[in-house]
Protein backbone atom coordinates (compact mmCIF):
# COMPACT_ATOMS: atom_id res chain seq x y z
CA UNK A 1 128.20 107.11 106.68
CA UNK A 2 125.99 105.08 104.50
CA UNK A 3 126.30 102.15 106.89
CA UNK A 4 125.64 103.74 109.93
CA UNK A 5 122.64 104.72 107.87
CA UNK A 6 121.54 101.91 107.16
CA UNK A 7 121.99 100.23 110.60
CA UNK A 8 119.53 103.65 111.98
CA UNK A 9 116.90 102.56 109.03
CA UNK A 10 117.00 98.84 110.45
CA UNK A 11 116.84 99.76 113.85
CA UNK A 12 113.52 101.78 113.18
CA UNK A 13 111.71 101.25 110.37
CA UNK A 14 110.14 104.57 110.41
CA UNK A 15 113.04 106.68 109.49
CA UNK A 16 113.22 103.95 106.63
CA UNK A 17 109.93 105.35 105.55
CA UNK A 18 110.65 108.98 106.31
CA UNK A 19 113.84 108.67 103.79
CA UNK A 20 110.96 106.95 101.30
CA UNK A 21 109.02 110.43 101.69
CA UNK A 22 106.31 109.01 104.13
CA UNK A 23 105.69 110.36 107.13
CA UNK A 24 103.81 107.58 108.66
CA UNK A 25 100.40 107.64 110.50
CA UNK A 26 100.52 106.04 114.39
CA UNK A 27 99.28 102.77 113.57
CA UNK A 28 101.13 102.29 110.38
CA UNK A 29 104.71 103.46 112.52
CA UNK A 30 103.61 100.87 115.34
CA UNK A 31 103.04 97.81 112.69
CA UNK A 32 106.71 98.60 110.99
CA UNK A 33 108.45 98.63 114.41
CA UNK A 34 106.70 95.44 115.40
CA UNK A 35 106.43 93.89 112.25
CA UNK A 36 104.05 90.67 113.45
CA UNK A 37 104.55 87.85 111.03
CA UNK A 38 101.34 87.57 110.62
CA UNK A 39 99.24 90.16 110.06
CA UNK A 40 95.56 91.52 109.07
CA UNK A 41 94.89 94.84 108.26
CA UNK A 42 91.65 95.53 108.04
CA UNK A 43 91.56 99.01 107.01
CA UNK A 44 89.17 101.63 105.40
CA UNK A 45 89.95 102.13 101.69
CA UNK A 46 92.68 105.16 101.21
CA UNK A 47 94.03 104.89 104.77
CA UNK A 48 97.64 103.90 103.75
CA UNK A 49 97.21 100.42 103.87
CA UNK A 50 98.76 99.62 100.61
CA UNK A 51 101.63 101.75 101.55
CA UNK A 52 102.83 100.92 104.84
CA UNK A 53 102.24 96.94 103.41
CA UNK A 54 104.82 98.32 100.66
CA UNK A 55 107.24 99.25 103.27
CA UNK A 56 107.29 96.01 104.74
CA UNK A 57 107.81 94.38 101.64
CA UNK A 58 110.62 96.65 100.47
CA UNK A 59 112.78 96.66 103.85
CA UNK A 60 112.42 92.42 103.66
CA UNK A 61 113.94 92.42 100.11
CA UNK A 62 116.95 95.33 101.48
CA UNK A 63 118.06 93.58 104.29
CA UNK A 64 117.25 90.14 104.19
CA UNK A 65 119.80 89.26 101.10
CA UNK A 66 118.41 86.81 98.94
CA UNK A 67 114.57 87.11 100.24
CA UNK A 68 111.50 86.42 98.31
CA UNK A 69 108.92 88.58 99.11
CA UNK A 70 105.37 87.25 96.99
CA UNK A 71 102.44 89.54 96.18
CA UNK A 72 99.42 88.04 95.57
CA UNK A 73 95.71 89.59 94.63
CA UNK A 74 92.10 88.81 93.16
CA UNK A 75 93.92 90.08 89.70
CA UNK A 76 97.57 89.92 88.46
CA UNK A 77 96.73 93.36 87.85
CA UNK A 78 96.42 94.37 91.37
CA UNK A 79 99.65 92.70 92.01
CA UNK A 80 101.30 94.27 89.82
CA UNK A 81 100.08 97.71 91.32
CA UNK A 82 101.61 96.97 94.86
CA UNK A 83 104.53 95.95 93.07
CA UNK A 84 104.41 99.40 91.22
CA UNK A 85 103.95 101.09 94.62
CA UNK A 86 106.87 99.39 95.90
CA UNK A 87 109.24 100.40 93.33
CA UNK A 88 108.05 103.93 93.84
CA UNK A 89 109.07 103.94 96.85
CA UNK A 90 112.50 102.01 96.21
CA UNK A 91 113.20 104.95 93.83
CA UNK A 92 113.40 107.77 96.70
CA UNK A 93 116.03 106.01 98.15
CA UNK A 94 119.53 107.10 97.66
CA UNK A 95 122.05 104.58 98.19
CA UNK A 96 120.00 101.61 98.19
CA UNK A 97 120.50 98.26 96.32
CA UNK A 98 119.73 99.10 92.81
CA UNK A 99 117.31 96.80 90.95
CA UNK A 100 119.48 93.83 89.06
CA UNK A 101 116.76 92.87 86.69
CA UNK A 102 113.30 94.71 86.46
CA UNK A 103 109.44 94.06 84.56
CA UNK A 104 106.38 94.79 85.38
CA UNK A 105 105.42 91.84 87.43
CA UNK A 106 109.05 91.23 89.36
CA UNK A 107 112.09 92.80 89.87
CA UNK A 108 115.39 91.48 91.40
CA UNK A 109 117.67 93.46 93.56
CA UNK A 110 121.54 93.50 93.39
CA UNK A 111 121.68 91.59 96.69
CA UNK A 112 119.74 88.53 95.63
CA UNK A 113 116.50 89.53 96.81
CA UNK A 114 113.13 89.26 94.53
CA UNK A 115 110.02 90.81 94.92
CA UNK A 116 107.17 88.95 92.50
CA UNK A 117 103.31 90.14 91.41
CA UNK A 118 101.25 87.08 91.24
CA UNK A 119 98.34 86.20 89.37
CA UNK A 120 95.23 85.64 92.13
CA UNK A 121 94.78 81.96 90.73
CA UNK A 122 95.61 78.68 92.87
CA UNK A 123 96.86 77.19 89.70
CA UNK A 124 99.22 79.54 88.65
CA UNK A 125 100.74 80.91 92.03
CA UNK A 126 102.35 77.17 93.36
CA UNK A 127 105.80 75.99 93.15
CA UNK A 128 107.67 79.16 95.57
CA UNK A 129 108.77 78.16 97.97
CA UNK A 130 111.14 79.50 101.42
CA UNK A 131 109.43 82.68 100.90
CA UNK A 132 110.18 85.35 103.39
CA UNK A 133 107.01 87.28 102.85
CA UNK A 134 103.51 87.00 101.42
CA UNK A 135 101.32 89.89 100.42
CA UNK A 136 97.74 89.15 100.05
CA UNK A 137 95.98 92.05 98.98
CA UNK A 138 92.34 92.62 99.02
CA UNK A 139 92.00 89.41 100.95
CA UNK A 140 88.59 89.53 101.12
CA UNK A 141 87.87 89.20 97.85
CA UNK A 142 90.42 86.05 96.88
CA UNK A 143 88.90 82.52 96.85
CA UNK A 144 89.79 80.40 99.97
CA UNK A 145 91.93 78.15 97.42
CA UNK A 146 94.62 80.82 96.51
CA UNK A 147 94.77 82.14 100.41
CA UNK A 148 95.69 77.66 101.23
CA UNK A 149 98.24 77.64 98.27
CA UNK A 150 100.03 80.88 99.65
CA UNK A 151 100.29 79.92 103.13
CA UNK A 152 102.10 76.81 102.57
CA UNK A 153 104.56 78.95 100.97
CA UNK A 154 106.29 80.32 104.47
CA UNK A 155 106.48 76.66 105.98
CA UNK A 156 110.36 76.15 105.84
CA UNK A 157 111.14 79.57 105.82
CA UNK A 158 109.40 80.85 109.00
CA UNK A 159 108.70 84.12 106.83
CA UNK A 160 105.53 86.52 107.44
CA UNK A 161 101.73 86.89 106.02
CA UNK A 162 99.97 89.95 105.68
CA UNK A 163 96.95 90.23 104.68
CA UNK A 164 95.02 93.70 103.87
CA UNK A 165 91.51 94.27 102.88
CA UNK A 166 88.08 95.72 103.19
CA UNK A 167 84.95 93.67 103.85
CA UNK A 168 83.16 92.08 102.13
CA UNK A 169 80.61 90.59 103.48
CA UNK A 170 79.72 87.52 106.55
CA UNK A 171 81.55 84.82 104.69
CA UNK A 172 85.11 83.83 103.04
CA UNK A 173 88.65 83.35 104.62
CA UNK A 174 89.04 87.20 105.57
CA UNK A 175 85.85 87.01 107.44
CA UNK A 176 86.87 83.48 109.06
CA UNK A 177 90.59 84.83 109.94
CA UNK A 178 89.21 88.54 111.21
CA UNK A 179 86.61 86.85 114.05
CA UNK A 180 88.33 82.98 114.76
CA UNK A 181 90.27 84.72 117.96
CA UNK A 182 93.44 83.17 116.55
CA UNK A 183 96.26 84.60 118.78
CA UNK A 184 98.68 84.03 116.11
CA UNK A 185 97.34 87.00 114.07
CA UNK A 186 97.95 90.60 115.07
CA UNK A 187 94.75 92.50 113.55
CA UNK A 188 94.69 96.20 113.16
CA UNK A 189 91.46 98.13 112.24
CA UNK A 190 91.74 101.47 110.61
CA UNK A 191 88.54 103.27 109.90
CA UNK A 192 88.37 105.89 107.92
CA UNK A 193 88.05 108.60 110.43
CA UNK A 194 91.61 107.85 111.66
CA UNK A 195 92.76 108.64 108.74
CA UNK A 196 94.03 112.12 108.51
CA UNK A 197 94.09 112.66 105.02
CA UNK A 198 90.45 111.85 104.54
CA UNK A 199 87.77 114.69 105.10
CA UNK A 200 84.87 114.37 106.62
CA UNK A 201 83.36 116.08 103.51
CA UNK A 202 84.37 113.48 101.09
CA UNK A 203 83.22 110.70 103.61
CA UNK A 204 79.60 112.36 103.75
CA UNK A 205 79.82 112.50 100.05
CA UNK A 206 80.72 109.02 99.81
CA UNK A 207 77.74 107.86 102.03
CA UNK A 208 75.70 109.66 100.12
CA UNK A 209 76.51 107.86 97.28
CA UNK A 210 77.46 104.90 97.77
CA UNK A 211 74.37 104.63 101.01
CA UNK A 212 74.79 103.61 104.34
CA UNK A 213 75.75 99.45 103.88
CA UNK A 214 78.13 99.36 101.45
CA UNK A 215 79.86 102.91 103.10
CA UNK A 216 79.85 100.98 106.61
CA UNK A 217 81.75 98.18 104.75
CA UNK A 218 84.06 100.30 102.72
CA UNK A 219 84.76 103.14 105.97
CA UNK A 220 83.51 101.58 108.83
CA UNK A 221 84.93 98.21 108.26
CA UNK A 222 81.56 96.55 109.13
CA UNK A 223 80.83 92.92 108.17
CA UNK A 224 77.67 93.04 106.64
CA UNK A 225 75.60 90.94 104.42
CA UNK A 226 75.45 91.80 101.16
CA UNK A 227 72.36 93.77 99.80
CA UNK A 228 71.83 91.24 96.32
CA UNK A 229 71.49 88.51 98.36
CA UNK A 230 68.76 86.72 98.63
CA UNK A 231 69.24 85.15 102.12
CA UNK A 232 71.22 86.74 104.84
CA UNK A 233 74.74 84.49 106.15
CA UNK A 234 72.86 83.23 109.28
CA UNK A 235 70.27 81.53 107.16
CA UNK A 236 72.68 79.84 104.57
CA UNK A 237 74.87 78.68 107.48
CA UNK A 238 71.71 77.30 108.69
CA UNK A 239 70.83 75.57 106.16
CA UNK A 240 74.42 73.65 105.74
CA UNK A 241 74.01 72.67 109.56
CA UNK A 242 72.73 69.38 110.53
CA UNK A 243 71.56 70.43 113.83
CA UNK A 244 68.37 69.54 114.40
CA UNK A 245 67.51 68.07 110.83
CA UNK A 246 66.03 64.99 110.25
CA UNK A 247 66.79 63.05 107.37
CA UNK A 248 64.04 62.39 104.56
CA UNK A 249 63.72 58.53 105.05
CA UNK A 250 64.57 58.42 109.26
């Protein structure tokens, strides 16, 4: 019984997640049957990003014995959240591999599997390696350096990124992934009004105060410049172009 279970949860995803207690949204059902490996989710805050990205990271470490799913974030903190989320999840299971060994930052699973919270430092987050899965939460607030020490990470391994975020602004490797027309990346945009468990009182709340730019980036998922700075994106790319600039003593 609890293999033929098991084989129905592998063959779609989404009763996985209905046996985790979600009842998942269309686009977040779509991404678990397909899961791309690679991945940006650009999605409006509270629309189940963190979630379905959860799900992903929970059915790698079940059925792929002895995979190493890696979470990485902006803050160890964060990480640790998603792993927190993750574990949640794990625990509405009945049936499931239990966890072997278990802290706040990583856990390891009875069938090999480990699921670790990194710190969002280049420095500290090298030396994994044959991972099956990396996590990069709020991408678009990590420094370019920690998003080129994590990719390596899947070289040998031919494992999956996902990356989930907001915007934040014009510039920055979630900016450059979202808009280079890389095939290799399956994007998925998920404004807030698809999102059924957001009201459309709260969101006129929120644009009231938080005002129009930073709720366009936050809801809207618009790529903006930010309001503190003193020149807009166009003019600092500008001014690190050599088109048309002379040099002082030609």
């Amino acid at each position: 019984m609890l293999m033929a279970r098991d084989i129905a949860w592998q063959l779609d995803p989404v009763l996985f997640a209905e046996a985790c207690g979600i009842s998942p949204d269309p686009w977040q059902a779509e991404l678990l049957r397909e899961r791309p490996r690679r991945a940006l989710l650009n999605c409006s805050r509270q629309s189940g990003k963190t979630t379905v990205t959860a799900l992903l990271g929970l059915t790698t470490a079940l059925y792929t014995p002895g995979a190493l799913v890696v979470i990485a974030s902006p803050s160890q903190n964060q990480s640790g959240e998603m792993l927190r989320t993750l574990k949640r999840l794990h625990g509405q299971l009945d049936g499931a591999p239990g966890f072997a060994t278990e802290s706040v930052l990583r856990v390891e699973l009875e069938n090999g599997s480990r699921i670790i919270a990194l710190p969002g430092s280049e420095r500290t987050v090298r030396g994994y390696a044959g991972v099956s899965l990396v996590i990069l939460d709020e991408a678009s607030r990590v420094e370019a350096d920690l998003y080129q020490a994590l990719k390596p990470m899947v070289a040998t391994s031919n494992g999956s990124l996902v990356l989930l975020s907001t915007p934040a602004g014009k510039r920055g490797t979630w900016y450059d992934l979202w808009h280079n027309n890389d095939p290799t990346w399956r994007r998925i945009s998920v404004p807030a009004s698809m999102c059924p468990r957001i009201s459309k009182e709260f969101l006129e709340e929120q644009k009231r105060e938080l005002g129009a730019a930073r709720y366009s980036e936050e809801f809207e998922l618009a790529f903006i410049d930010s309001d503190t700075s003193a020149f807009n994106s166009a003019i600092i790319d500008a001014a690190f172009s050599d088109e048309g600039v002379l040099p002082l003593w030609f």
